[in-house]
N, C-alpha and C. Protein backbone atom coordinates (compact mmCIF):
# COMPACT_ATOMS: atom_id res chain seq x y z
N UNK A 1 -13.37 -2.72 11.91
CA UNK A 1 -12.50 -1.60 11.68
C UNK A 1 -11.68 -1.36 12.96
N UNK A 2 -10.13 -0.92 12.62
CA UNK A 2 -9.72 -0.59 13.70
C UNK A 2 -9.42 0.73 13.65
N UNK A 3 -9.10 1.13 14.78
CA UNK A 3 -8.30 2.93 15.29
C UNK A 3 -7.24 2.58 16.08
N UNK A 4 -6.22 3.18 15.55
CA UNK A 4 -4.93 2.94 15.92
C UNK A 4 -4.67 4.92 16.47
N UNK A 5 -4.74 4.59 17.75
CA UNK A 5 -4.69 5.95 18.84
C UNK A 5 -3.28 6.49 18.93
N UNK A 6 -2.66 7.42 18.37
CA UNK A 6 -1.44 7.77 18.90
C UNK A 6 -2.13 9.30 20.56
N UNK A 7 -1.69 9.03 21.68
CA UNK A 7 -1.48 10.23 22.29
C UNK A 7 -0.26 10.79 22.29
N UNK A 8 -0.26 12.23 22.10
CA UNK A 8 1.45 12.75 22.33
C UNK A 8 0.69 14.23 23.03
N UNK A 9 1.84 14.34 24.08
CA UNK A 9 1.86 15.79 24.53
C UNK A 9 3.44 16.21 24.20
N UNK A 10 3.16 17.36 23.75
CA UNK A 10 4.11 18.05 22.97
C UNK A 10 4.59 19.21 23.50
N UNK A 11 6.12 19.31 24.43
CA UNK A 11 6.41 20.73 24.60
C UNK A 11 6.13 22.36 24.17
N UNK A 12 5.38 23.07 24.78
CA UNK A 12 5.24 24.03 23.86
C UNK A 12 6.54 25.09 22.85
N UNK A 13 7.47 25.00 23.27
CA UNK A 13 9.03 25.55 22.80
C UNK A 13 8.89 24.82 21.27
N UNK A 14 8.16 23.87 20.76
CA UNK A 14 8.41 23.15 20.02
C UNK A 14 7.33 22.91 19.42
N UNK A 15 6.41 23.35 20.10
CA UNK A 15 5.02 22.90 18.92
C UNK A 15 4.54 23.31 18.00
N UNK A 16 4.49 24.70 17.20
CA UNK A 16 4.59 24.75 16.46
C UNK A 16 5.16 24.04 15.28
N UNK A 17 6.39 23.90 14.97
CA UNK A 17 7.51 23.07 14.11
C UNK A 17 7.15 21.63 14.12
N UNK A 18 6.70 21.14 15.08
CA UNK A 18 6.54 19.67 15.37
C UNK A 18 5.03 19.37 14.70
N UNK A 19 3.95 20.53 15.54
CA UNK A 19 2.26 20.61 14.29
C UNK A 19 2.77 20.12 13.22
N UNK A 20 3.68 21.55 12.61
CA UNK A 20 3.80 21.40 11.32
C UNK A 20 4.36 19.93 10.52
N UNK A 21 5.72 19.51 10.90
CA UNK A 21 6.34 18.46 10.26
C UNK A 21 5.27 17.22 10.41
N UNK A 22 4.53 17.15 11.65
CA UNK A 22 3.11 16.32 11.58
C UNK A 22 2.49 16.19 10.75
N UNK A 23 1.82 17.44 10.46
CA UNK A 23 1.16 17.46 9.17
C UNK A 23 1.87 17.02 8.13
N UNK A 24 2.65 17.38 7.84
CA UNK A 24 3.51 17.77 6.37
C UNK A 24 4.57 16.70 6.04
N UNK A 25 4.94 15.99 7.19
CA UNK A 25 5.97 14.70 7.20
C UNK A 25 5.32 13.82 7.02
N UNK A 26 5.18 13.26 8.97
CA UNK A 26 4.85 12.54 9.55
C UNK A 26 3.59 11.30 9.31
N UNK A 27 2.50 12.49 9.31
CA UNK A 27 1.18 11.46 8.96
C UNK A 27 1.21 11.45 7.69
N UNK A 28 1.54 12.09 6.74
CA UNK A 28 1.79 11.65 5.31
C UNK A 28 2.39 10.63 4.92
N UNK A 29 3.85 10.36 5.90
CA UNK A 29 4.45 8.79 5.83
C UNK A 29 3.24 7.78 5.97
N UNK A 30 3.08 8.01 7.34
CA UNK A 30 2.00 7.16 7.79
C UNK A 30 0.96 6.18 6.88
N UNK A 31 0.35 7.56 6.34
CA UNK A 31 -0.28 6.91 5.41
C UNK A 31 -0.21 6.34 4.18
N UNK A 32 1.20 6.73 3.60
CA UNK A 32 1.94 6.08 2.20
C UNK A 32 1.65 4.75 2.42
N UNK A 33 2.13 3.84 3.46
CA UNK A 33 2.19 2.17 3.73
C UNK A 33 1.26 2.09 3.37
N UNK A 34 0.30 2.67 2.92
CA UNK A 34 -1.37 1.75 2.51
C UNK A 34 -2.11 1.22 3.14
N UNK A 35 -1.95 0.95 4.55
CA UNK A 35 -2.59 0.22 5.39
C UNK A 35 -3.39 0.68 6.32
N UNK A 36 -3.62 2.63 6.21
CA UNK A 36 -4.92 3.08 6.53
C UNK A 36 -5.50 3.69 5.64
N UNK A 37 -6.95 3.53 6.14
CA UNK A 37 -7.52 4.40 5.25
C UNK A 37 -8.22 6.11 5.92
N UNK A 38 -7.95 6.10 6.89
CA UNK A 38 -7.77 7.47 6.97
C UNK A 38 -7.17 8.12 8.27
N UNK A 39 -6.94 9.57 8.24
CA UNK A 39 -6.18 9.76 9.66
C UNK A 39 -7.07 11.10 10.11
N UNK A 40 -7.05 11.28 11.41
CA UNK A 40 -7.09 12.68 12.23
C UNK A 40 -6.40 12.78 13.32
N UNK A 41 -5.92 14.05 13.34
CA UNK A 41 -5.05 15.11 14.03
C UNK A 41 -6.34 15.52 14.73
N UNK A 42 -6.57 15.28 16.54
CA UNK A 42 -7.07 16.00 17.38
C UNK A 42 -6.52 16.38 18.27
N UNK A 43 -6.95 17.91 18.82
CA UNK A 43 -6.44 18.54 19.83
C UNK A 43 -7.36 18.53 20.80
N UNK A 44 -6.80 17.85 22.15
CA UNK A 44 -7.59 17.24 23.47
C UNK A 44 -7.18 19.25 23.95
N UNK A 45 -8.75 19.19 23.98
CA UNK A 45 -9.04 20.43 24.71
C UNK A 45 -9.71 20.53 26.48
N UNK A 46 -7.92 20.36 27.06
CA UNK A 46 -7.86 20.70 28.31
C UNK A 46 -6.76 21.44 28.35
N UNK A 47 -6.75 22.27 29.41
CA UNK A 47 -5.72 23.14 30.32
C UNK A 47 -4.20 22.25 30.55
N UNK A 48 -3.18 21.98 30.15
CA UNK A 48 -2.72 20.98 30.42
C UNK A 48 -1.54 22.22 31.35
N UNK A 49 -0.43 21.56 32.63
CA UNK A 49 -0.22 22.45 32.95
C UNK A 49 1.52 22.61 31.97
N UNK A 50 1.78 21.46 31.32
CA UNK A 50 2.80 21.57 30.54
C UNK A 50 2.44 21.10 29.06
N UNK A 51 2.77 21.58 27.80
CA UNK A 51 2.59 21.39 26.92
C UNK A 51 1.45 21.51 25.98
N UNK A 52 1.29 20.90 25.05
CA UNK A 52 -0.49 20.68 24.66
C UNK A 52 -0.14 19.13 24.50
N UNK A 53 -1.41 18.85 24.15
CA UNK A 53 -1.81 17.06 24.22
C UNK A 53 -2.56 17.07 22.64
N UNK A 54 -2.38 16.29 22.19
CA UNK A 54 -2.95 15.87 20.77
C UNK A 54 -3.41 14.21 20.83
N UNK A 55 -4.78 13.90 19.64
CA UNK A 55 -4.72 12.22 19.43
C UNK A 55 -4.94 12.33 17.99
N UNK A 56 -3.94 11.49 17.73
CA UNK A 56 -3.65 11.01 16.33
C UNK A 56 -4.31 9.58 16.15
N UNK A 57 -5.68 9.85 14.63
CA UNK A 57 -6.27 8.35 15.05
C UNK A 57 -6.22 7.73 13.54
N UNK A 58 -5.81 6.96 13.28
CA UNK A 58 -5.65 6.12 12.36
C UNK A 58 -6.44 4.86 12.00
N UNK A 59 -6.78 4.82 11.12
CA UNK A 59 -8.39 4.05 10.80
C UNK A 59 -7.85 2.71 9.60
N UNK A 60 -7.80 1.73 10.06
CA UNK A 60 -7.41 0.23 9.47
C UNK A 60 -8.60 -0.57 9.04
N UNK A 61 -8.56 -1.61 7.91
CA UNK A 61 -9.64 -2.10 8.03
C UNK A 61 -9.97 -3.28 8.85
N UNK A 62 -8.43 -4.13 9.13
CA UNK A 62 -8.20 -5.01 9.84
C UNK A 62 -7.17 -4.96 10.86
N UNK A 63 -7.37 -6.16 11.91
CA UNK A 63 -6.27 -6.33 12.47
C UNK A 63 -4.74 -6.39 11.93
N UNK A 64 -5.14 -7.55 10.90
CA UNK A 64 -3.78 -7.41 10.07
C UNK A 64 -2.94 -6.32 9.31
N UNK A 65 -4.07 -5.83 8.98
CA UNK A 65 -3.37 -4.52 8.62
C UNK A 65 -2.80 -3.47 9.47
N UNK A 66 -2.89 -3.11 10.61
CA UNK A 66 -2.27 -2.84 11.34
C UNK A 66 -0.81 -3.56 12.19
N UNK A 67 -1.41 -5.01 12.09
CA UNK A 67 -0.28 -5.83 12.29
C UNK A 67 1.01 -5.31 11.58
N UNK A 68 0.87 -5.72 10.27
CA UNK A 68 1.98 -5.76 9.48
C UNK A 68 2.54 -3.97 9.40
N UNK A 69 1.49 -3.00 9.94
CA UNK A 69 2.31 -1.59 9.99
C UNK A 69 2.71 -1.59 11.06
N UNK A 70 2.76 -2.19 12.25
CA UNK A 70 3.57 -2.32 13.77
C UNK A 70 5.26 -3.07 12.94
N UNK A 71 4.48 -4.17 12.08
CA UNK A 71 6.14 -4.93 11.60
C UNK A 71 7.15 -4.30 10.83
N UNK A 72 6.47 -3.87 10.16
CA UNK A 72 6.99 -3.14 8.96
C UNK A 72 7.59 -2.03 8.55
N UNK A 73 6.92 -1.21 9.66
CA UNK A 73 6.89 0.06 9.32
C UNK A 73 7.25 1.11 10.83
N UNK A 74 6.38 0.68 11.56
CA UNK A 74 6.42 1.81 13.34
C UNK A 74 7.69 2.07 13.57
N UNK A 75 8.66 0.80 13.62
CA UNK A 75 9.74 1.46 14.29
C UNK A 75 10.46 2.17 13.36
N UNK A 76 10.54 2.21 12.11
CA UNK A 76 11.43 3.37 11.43
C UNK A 76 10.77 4.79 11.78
N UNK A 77 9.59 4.79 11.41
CA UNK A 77 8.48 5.97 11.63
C UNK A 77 8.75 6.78 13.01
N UNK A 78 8.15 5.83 13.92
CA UNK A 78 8.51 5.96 15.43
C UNK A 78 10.20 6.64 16.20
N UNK A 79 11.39 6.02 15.28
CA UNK A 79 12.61 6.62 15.63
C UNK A 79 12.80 7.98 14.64
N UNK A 80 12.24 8.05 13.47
CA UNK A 80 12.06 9.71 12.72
C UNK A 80 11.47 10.70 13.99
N UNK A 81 10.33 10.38 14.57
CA UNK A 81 9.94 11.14 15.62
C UNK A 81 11.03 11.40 16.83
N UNK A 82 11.46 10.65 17.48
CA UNK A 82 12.59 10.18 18.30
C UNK A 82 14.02 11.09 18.17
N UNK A 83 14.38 11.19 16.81
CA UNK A 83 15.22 11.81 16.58
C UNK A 83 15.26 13.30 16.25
N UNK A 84 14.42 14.02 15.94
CA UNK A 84 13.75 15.27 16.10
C UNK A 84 13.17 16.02 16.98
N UNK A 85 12.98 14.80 17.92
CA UNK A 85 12.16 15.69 18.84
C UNK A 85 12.08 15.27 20.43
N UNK A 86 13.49 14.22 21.03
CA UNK A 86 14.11 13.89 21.92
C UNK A 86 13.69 14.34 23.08
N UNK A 87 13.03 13.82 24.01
CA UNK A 87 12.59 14.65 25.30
C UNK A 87 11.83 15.91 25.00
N UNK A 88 11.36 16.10 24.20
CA UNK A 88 10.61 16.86 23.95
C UNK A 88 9.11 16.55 24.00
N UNK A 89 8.48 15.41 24.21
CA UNK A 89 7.12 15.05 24.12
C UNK A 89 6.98 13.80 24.82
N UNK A 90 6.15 13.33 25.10
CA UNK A 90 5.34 12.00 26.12
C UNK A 90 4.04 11.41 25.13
N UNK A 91 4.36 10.55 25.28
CA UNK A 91 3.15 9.72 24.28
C UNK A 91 2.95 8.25 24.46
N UNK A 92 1.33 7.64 24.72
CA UNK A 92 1.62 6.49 24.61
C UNK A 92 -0.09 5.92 23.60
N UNK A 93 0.23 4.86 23.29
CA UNK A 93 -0.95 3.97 22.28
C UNK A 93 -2.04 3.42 22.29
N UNK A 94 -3.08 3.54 21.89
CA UNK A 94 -3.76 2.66 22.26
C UNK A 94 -4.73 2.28 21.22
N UNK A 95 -5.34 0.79 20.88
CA UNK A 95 -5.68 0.33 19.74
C UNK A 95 -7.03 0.03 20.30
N UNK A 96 -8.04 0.50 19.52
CA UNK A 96 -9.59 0.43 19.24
C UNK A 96 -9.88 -0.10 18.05
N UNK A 97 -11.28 -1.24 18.48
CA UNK A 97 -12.10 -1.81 17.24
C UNK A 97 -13.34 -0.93 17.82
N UNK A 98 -13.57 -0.69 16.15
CA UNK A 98 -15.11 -0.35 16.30
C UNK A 98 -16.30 -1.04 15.86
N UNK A 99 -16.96 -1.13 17.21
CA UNK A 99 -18.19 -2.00 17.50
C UNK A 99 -19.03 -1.40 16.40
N UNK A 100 -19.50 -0.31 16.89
CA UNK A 100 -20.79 0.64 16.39
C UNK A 100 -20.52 2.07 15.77
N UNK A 101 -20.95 2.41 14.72
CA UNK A 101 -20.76 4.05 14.34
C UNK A 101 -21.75 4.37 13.79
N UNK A 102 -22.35 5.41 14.27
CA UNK A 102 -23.39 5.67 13.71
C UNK A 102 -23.07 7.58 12.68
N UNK A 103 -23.24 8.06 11.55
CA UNK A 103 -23.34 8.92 11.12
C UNK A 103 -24.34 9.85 10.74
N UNK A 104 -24.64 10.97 10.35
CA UNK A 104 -25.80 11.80 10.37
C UNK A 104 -25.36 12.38 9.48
């Protein structure tokens, strides 16, 4: 399994509107492509001294499947964000397999 990590810190002037279209746009696109099977919206709970910080984690079953949503799909997705919300946020990626999970 993979996790496909979005970090974004998000101006506060703007976060609200931006939460929202997240929710309500954004990761809903996301997940139309079919190629995860599930997502979470977390809020990294630190003091930040600008903005808030969020991780967006996206759950694949394969490499490939993530592959083909980097080909296919990120950069349209990726410039929707871009264009809404311009210097307004800092974000960068990072891709996890999971070894071990244990549940309770």
């Amino acid at each position: 399994m993979i996790i496909y990590n979005v970090t974004i810190n998000i101006e506060n002037d703007v976060h609200d509107e931006w939460l929202e279209w997240m929710k309500t746009t954004h990761v809903p696109e996301v997940m139309q492509t079919g190629l995860f099977t599930e997502s979470k919206i977390c809020k990294i709970l630190v003091n930040e001294e600008q903005g808030t910080s969020y991780s967006f984690q996206y759950t694949c079953r394969t490499m490939e499947d993530y592959k083909k949503y980097e080909e296919e799909h990120a950069p349209r997705l990726r410039q929707d964000v871009l264009n809404r919300y311009k210097d307004k946020f800092a974000a960068f990626r990072t891709l996890l397999e999971v070894v071990s999970s244990t549940t309770k």
